[in-house]
PDB file of N, CA and C in Angstrom:
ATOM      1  N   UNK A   1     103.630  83.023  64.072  1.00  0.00           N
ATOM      2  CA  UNK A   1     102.792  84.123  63.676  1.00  0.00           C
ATOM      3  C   UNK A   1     101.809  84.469  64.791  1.00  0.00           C
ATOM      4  N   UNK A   2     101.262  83.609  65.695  1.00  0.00           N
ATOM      5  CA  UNK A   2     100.447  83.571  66.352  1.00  0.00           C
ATOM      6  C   UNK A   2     101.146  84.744  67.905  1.00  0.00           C
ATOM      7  N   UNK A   3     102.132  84.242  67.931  1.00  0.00           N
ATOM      8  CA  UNK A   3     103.177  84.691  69.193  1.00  0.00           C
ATOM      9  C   UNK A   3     103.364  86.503  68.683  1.00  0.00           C
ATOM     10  N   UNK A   4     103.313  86.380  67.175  1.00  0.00           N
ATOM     11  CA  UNK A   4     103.905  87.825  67.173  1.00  0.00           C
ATOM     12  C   UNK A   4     102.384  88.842  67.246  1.00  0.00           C
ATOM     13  N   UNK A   5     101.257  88.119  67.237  1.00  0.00           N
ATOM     14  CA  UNK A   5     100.051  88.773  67.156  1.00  0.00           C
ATOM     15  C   UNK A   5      99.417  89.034  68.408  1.00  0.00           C
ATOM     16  N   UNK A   6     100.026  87.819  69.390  1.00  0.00           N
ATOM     17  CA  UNK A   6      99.397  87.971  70.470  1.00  0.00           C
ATOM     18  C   UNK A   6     100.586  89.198  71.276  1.00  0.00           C
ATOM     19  N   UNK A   7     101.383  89.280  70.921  1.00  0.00           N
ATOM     20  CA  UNK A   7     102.756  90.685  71.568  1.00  0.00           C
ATOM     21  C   UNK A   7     102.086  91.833  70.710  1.00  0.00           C
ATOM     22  N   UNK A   8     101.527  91.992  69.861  1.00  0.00           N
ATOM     23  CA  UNK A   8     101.278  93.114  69.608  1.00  0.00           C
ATOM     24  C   UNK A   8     100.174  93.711  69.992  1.00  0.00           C
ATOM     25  N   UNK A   9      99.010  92.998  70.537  1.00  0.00           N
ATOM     26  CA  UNK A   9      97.613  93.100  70.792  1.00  0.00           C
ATOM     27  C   UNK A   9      98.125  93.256  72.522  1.00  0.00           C
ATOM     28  N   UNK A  10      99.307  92.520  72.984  1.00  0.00           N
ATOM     29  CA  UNK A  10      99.648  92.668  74.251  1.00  0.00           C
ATOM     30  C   UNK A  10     100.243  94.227  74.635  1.00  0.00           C
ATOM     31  N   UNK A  11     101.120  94.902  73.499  1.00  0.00           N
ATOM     32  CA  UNK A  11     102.240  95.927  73.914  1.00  0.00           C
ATOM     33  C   UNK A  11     101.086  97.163  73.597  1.00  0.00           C
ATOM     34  N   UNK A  12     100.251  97.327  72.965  1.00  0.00           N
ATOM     35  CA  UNK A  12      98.866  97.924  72.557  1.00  0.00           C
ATOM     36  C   UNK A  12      99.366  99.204  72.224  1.00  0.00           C
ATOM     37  N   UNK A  13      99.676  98.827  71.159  1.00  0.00           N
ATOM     38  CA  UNK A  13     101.116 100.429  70.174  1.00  0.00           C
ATOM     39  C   UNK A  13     100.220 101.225  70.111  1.00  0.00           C
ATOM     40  N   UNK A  14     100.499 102.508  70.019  1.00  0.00           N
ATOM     41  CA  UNK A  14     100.119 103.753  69.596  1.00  0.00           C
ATOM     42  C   UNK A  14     100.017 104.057  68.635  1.00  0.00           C
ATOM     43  N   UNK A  15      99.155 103.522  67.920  1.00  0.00           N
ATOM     44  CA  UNK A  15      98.887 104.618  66.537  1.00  0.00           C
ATOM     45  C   UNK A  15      97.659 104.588  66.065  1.00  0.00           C
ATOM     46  N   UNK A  16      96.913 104.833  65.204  1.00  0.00           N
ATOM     47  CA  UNK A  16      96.026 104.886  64.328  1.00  0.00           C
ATOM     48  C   UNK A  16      95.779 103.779  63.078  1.00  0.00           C
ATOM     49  N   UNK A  17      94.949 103.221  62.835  1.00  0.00           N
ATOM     50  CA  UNK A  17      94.500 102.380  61.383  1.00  0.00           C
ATOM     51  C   UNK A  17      93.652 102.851  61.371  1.00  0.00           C
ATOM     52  N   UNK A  18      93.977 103.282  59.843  1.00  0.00           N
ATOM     53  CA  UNK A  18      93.013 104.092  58.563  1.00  0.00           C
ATOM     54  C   UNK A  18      92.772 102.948  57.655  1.00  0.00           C
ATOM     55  N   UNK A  19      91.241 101.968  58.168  1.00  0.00           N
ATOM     56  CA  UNK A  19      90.508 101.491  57.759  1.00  0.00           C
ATOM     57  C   UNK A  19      90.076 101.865  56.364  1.00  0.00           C
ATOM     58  N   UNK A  20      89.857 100.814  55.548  1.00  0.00           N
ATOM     59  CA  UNK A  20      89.081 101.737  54.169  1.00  0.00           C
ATOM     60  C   UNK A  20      87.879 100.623  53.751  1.00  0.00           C
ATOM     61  N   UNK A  21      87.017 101.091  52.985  1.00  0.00           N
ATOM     62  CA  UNK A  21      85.783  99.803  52.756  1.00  0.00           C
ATOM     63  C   UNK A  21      86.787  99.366  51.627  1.00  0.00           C
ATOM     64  N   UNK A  22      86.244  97.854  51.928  1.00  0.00           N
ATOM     65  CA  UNK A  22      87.228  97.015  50.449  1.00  0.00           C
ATOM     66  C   UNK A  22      86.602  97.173  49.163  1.00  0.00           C
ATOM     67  N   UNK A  23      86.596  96.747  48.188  1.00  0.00           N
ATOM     68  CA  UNK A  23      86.276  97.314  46.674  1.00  0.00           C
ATOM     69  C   UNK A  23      85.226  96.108  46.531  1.00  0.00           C
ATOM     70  N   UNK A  24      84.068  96.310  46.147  1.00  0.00           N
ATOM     71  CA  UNK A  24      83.108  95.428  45.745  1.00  0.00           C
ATOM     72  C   UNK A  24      83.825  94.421  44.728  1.00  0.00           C
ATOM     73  N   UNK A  25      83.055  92.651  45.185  1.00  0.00           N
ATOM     74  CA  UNK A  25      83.617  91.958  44.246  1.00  0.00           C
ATOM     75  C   UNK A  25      82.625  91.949  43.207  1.00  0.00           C
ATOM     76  N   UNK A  26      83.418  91.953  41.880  1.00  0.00           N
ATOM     77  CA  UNK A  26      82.484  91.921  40.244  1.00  0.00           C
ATOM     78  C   UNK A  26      82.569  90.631  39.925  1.00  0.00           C
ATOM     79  N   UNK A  27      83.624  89.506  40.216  1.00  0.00           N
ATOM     80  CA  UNK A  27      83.726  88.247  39.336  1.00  0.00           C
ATOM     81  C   UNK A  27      84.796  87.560  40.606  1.00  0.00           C
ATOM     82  N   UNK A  28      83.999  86.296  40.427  1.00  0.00           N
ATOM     83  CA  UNK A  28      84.271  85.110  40.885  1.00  0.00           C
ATOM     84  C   UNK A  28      84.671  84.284  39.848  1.00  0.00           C
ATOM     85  N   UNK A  29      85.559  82.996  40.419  1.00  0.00           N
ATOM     86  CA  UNK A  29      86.044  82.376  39.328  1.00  0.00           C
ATOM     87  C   UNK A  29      86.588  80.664  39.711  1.00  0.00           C
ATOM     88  N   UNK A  30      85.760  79.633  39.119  1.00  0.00           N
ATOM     89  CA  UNK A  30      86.555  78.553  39.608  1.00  0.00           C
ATOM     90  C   UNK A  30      86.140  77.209  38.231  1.00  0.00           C
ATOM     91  N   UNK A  31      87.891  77.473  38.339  1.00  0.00           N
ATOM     92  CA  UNK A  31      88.286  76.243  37.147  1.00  0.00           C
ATOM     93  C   UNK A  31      87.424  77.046  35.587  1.00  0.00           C
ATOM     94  N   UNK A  32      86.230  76.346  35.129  1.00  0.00           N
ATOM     95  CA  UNK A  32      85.778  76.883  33.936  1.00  0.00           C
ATOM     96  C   UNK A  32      84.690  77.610  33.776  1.00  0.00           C
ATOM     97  N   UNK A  33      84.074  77.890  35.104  1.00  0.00           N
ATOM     98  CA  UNK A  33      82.643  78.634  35.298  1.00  0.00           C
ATOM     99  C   UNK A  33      83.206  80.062  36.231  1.00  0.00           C
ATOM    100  N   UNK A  34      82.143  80.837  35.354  1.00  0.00           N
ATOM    101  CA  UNK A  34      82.804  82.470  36.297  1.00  0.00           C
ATOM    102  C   UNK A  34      81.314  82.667  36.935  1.00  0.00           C
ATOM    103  N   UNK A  35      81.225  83.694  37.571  1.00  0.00           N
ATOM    104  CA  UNK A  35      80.480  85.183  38.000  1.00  0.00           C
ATOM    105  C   UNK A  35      80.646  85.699  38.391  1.00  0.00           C
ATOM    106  N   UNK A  36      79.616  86.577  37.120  1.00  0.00           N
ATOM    107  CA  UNK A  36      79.738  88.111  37.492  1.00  0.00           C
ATOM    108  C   UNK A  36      79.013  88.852  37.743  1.00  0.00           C
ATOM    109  N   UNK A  37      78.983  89.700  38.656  1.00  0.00           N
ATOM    110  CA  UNK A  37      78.092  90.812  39.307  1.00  0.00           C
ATOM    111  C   UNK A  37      77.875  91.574  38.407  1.00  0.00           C
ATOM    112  N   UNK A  38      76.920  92.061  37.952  1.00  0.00           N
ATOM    113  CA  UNK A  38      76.606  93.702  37.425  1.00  0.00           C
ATOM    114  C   UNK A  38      75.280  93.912  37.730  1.00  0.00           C
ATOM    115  N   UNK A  39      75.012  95.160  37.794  1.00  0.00           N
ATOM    116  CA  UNK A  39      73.772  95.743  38.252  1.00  0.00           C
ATOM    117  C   UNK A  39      73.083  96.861  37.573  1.00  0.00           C
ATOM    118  N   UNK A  40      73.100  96.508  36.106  1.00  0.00           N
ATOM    119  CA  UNK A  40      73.076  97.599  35.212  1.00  0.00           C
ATOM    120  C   UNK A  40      72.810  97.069  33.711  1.00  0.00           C
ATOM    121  N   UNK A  41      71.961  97.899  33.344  1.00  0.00           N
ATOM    122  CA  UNK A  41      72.570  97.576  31.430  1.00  0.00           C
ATOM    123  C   UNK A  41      73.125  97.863  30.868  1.00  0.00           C
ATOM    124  N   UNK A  42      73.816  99.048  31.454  1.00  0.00           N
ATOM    125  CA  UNK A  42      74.622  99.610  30.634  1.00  0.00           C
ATOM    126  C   UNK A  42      76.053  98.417  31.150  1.00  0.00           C
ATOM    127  N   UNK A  43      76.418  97.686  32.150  1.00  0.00           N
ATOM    128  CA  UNK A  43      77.218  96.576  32.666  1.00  0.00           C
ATOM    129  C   UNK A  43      77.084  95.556  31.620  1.00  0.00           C
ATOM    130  N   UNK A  44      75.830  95.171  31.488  1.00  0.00           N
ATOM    131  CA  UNK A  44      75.236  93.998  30.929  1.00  0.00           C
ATOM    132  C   UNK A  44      76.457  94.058  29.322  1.00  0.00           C
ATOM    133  N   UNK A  45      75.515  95.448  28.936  1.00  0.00           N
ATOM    134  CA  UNK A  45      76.305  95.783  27.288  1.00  0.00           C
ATOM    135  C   UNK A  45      78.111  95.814  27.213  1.00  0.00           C
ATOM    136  N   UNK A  46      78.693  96.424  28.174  1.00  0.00           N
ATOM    137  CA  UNK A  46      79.620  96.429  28.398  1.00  0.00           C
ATOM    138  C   UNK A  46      80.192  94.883  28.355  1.00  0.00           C
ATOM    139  N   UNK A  47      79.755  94.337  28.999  1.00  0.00           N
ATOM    140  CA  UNK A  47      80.359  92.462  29.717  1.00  0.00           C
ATOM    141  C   UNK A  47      80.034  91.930  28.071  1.00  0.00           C
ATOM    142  N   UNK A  48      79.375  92.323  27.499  1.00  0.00           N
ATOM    143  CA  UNK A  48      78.557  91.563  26.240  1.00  0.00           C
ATOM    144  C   UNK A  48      79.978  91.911  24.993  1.00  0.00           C
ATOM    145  N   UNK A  49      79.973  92.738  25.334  1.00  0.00           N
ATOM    146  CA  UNK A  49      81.072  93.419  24.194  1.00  0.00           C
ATOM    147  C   UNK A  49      82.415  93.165  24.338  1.00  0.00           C
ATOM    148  N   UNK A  50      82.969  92.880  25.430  1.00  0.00           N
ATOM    149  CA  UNK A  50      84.090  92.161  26.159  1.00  0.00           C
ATOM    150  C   UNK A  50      84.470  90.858  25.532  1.00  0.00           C
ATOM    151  N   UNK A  51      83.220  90.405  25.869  1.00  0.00           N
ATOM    152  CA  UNK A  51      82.963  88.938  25.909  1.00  0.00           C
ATOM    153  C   UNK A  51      83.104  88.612  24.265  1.00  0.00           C
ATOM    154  N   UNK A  52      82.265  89.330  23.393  1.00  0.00           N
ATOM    155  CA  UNK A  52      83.016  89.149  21.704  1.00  0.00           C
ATOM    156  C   UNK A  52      83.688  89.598  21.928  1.00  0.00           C
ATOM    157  N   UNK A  53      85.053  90.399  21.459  1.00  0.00           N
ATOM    158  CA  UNK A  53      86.460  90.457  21.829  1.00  0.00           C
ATOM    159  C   UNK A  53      87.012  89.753  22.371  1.00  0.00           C
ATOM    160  N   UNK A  54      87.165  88.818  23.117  1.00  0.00           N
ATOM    161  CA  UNK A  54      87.552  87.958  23.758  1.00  0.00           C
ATOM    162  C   UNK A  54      87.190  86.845  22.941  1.00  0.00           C
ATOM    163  N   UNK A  55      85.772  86.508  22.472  1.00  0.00           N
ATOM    164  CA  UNK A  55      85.331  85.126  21.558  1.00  0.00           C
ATOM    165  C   UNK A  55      85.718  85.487  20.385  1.00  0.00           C
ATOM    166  N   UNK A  56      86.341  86.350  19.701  1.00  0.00           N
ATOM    167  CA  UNK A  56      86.999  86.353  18.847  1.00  0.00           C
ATOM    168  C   UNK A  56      88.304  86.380  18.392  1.00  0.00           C
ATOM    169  N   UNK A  57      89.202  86.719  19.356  1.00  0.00           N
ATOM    170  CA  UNK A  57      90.899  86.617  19.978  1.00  0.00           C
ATOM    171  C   UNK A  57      90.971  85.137  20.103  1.00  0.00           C
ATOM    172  N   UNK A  58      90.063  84.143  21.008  1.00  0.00           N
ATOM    173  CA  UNK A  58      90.565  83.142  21.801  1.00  0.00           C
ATOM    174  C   UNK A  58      89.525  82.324  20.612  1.00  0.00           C
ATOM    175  N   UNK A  59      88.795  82.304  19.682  1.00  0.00           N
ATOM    176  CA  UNK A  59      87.753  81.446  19.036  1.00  0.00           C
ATOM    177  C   UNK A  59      86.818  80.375  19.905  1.00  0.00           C
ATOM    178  N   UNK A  60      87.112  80.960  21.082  1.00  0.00           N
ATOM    179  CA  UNK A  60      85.371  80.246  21.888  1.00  0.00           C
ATOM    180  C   UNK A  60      84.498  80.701  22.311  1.00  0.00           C
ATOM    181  N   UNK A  61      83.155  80.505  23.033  1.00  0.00           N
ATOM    182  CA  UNK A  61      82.316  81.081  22.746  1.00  0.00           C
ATOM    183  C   UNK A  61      81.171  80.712  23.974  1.00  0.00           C
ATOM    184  N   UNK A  62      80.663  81.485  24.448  1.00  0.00           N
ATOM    185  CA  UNK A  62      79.789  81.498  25.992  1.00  0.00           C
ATOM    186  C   UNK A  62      78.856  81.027  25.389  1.00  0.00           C
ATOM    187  N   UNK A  63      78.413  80.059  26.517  1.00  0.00           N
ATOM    188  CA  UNK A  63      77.417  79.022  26.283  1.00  0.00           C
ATOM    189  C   UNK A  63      76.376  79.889  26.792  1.00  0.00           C
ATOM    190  N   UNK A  64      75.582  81.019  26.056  1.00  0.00           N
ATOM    191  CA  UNK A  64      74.343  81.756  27.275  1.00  0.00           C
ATOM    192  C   UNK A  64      73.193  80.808  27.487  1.00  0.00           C
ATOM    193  N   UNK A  65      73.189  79.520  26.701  1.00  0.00           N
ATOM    194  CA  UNK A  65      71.901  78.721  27.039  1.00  0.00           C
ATOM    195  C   UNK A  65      72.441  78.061  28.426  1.00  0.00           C
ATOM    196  N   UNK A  66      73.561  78.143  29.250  1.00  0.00           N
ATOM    197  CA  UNK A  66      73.948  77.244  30.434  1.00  0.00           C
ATOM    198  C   UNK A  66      74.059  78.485  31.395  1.00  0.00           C
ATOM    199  N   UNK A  67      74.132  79.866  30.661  1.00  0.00           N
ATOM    200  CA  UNK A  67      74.098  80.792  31.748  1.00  0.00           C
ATOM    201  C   UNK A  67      72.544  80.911  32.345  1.00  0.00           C
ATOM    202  N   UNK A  68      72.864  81.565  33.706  1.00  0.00           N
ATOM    203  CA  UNK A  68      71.271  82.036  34.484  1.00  0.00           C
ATOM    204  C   UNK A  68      71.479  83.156  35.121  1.00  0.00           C
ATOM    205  N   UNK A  69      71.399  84.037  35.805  1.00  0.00           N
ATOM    206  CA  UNK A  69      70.900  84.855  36.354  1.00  0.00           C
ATOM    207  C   UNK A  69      69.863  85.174  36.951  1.00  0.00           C
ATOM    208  N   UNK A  70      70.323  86.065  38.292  1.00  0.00           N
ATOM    209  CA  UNK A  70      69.660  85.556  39.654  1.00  0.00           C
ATOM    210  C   UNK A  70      69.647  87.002  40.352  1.00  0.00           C
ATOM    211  N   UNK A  71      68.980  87.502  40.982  1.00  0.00           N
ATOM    212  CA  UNK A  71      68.941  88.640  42.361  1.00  0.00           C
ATOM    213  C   UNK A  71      69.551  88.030  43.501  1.00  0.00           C
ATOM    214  N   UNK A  72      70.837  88.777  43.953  1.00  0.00           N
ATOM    215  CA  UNK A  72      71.731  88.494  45.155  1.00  0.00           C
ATOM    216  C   UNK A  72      70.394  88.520  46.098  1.00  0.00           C
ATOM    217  N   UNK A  73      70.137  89.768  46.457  1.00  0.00           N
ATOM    218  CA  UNK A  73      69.395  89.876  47.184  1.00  0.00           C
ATOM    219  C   UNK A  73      67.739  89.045  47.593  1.00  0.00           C
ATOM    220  N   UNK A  74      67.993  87.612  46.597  1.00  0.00           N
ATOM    221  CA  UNK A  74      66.718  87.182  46.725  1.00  0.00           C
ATOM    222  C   UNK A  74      65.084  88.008  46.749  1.00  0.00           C
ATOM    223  N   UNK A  75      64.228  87.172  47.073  1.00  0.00           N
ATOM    224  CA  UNK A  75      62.878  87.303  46.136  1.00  0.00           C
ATOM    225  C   UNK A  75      62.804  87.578  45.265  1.00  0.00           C
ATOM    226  N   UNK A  76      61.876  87.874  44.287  1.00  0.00           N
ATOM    227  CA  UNK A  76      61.565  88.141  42.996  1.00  0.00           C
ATOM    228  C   UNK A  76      61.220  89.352  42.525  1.00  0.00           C
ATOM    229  N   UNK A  77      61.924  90.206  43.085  1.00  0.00           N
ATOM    230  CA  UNK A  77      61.791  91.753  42.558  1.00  0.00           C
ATOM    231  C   UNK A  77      63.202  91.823  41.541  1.00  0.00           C
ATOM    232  N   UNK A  78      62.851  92.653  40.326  1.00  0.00           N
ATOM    233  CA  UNK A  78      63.862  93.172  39.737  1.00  0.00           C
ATOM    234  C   UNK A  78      63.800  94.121  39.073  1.00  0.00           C
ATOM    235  N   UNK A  79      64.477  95.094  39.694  1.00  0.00           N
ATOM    236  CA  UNK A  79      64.508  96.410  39.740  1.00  0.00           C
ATOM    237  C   UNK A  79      64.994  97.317  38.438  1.00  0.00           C
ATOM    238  N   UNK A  80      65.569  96.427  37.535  1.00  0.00           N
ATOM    239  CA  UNK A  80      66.119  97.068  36.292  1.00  0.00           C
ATOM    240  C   UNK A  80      65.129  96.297  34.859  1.00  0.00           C
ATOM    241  N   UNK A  81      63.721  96.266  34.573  1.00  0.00           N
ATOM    242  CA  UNK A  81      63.201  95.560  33.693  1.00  0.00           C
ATOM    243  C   UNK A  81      64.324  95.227  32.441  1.00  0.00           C
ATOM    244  N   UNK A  82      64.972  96.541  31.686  1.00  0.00           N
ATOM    245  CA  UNK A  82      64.968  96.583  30.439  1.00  0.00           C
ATOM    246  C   UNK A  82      66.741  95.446  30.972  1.00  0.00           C
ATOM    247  N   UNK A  83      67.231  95.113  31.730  1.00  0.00           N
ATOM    248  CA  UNK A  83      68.467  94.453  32.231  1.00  0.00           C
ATOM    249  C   UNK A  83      67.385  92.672  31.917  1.00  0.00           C
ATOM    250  N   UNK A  84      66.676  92.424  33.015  1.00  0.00           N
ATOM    251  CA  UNK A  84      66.149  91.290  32.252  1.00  0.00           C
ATOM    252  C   UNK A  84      65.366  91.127  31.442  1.00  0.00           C
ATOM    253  N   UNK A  85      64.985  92.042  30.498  1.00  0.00           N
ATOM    254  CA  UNK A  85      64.072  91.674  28.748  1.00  0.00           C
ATOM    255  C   UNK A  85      65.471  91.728  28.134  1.00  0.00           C
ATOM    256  N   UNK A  86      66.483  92.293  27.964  1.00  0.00           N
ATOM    257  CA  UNK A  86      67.988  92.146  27.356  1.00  0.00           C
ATOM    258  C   UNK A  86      68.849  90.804  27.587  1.00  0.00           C
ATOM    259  N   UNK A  87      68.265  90.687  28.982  1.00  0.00           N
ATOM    260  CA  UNK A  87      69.220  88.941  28.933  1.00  0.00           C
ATOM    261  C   UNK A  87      68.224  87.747  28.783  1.00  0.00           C
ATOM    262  N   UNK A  88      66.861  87.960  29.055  1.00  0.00           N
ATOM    263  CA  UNK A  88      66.188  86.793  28.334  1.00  0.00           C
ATOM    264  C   UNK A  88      66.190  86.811  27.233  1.00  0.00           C
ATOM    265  N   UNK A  89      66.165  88.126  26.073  1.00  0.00           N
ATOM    266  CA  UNK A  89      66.487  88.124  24.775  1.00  0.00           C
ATOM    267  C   UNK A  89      67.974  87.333  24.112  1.00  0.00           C
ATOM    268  N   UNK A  90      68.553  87.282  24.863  1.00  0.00           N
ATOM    269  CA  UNK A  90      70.205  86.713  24.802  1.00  0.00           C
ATOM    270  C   UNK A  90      70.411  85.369  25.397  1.00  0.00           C
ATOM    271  N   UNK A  91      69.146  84.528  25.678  1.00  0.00           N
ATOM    272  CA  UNK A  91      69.050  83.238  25.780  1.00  0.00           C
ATOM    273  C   UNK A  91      69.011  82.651  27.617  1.00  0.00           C
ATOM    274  N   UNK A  92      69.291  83.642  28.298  1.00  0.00           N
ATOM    275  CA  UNK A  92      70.216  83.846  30.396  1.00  0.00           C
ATOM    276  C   UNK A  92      68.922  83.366  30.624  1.00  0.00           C
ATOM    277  N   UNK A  93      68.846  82.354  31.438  1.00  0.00           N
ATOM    278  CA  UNK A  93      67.521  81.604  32.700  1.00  0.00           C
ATOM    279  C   UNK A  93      67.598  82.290  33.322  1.00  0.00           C
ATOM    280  N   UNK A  94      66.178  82.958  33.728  1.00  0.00           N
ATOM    281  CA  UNK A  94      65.812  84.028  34.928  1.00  0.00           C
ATOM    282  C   UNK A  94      65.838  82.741  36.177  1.00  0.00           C
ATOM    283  N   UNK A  95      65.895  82.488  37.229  1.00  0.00           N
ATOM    284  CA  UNK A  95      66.125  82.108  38.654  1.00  0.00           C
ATOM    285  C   UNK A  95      65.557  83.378  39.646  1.00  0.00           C
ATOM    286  N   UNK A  96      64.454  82.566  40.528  1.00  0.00           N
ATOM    287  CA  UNK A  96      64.197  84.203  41.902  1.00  0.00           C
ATOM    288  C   UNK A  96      63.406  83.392  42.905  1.00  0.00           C
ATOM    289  N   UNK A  97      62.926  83.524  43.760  1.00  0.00           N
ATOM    290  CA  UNK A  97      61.989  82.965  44.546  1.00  0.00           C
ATOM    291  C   UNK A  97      60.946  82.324  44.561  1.00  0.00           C
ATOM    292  N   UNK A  98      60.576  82.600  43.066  1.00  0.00           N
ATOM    293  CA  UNK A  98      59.401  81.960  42.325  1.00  0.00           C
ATOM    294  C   UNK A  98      59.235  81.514  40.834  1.00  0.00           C
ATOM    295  N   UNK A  99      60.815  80.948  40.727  1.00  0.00           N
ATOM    296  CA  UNK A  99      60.933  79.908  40.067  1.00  0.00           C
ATOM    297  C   UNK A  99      60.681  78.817  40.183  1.00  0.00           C
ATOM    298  N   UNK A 100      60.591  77.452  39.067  1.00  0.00           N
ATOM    299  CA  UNK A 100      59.619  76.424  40.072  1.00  0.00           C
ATOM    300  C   UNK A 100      61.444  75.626  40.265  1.00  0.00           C
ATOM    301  N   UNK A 101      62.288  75.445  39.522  1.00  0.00           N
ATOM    302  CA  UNK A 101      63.621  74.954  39.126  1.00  0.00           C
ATOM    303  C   UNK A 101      64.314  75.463  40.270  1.00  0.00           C
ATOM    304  N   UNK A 102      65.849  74.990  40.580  1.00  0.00           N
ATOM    305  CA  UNK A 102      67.236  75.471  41.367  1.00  0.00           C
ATOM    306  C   UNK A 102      67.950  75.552  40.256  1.00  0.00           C
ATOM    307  N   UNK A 103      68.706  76.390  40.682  1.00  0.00           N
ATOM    308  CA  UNK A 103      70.276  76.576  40.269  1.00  0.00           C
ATOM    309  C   UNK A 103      71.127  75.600  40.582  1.00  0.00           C
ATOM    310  N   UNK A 104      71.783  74.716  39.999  1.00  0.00           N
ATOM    311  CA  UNK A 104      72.666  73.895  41.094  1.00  0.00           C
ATOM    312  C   UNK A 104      74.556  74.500  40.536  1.00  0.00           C
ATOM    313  N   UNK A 105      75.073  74.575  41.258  1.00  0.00           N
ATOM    314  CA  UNK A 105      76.786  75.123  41.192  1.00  0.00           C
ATOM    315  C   UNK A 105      77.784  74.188  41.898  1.00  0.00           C
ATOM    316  N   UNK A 106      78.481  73.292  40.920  1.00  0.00           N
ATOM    317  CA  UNK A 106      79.132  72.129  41.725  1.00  0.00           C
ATOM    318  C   UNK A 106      78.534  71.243  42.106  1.00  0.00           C
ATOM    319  N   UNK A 107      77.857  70.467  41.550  1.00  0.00           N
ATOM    320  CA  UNK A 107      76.885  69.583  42.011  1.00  0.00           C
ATOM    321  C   UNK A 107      75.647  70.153  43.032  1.00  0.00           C
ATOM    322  N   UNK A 108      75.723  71.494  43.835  1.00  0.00           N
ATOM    323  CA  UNK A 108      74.691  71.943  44.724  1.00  0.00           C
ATOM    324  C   UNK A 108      73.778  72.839  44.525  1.00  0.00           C
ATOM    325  N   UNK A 109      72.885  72.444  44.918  1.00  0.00           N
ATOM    326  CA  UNK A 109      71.828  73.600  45.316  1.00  0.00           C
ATOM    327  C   UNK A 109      71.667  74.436  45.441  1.00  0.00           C
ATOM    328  N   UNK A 110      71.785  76.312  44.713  1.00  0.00           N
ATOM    329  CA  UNK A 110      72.245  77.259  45.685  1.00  0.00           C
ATOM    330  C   UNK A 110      70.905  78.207  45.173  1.00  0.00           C
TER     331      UNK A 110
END
């Protein structure tokens, strides 16, 4: 593979690549713990409503006292109030820069 990459970067073809931005990731996933991105309440309600439908098809049921939620973007600004008074109402650990606690994921620190 290496041989056929370095002949092509060597023969320096003629054409064009039509680059595209890749699609934002919403959900990560490993073994029995997910996340998911949303940035919205109207997301929040959506994922919420999913999520019964799903706990009612499969009869299990999200642990929201083990869920948390966090700002990608670090510090402690959050920009959507009525997004976290809706998920502290629904049991979700706020996590930000000025929490006194960590998050830990896999045994770590993050």
């Amino acid at each position: 593979m290496k041989s056929l990459a370095v002949a092509v970067l060597a023969s320096r073809p003629n054409f064009d690549l039509q680059l595209t931005a890749p699609r934002p990731v919403k959900l990560l996933t490993y073994v029995d713990d997910i996340h998911i991105f949303i940035d919205s309440k109207e997301e929040f309600l959506e994922l919420q409503g999913r999520l019964k439908l799903y706990n009612g098809a499969s009869n299990s049921q999200v642990t929201y006292s083990k869920s948390v939620e966090f700002p990608l973007a670090g510090g402690s600004t959050f920009n959507n109030r009525g997004l976290k008074e809706l998920n502290s109402h629904n049991g979700l650990r706020w996590f930000d820069s000025q929490s006194l606690g960590y998050i830990k994921y896999l045994g770590y620190p993050i």
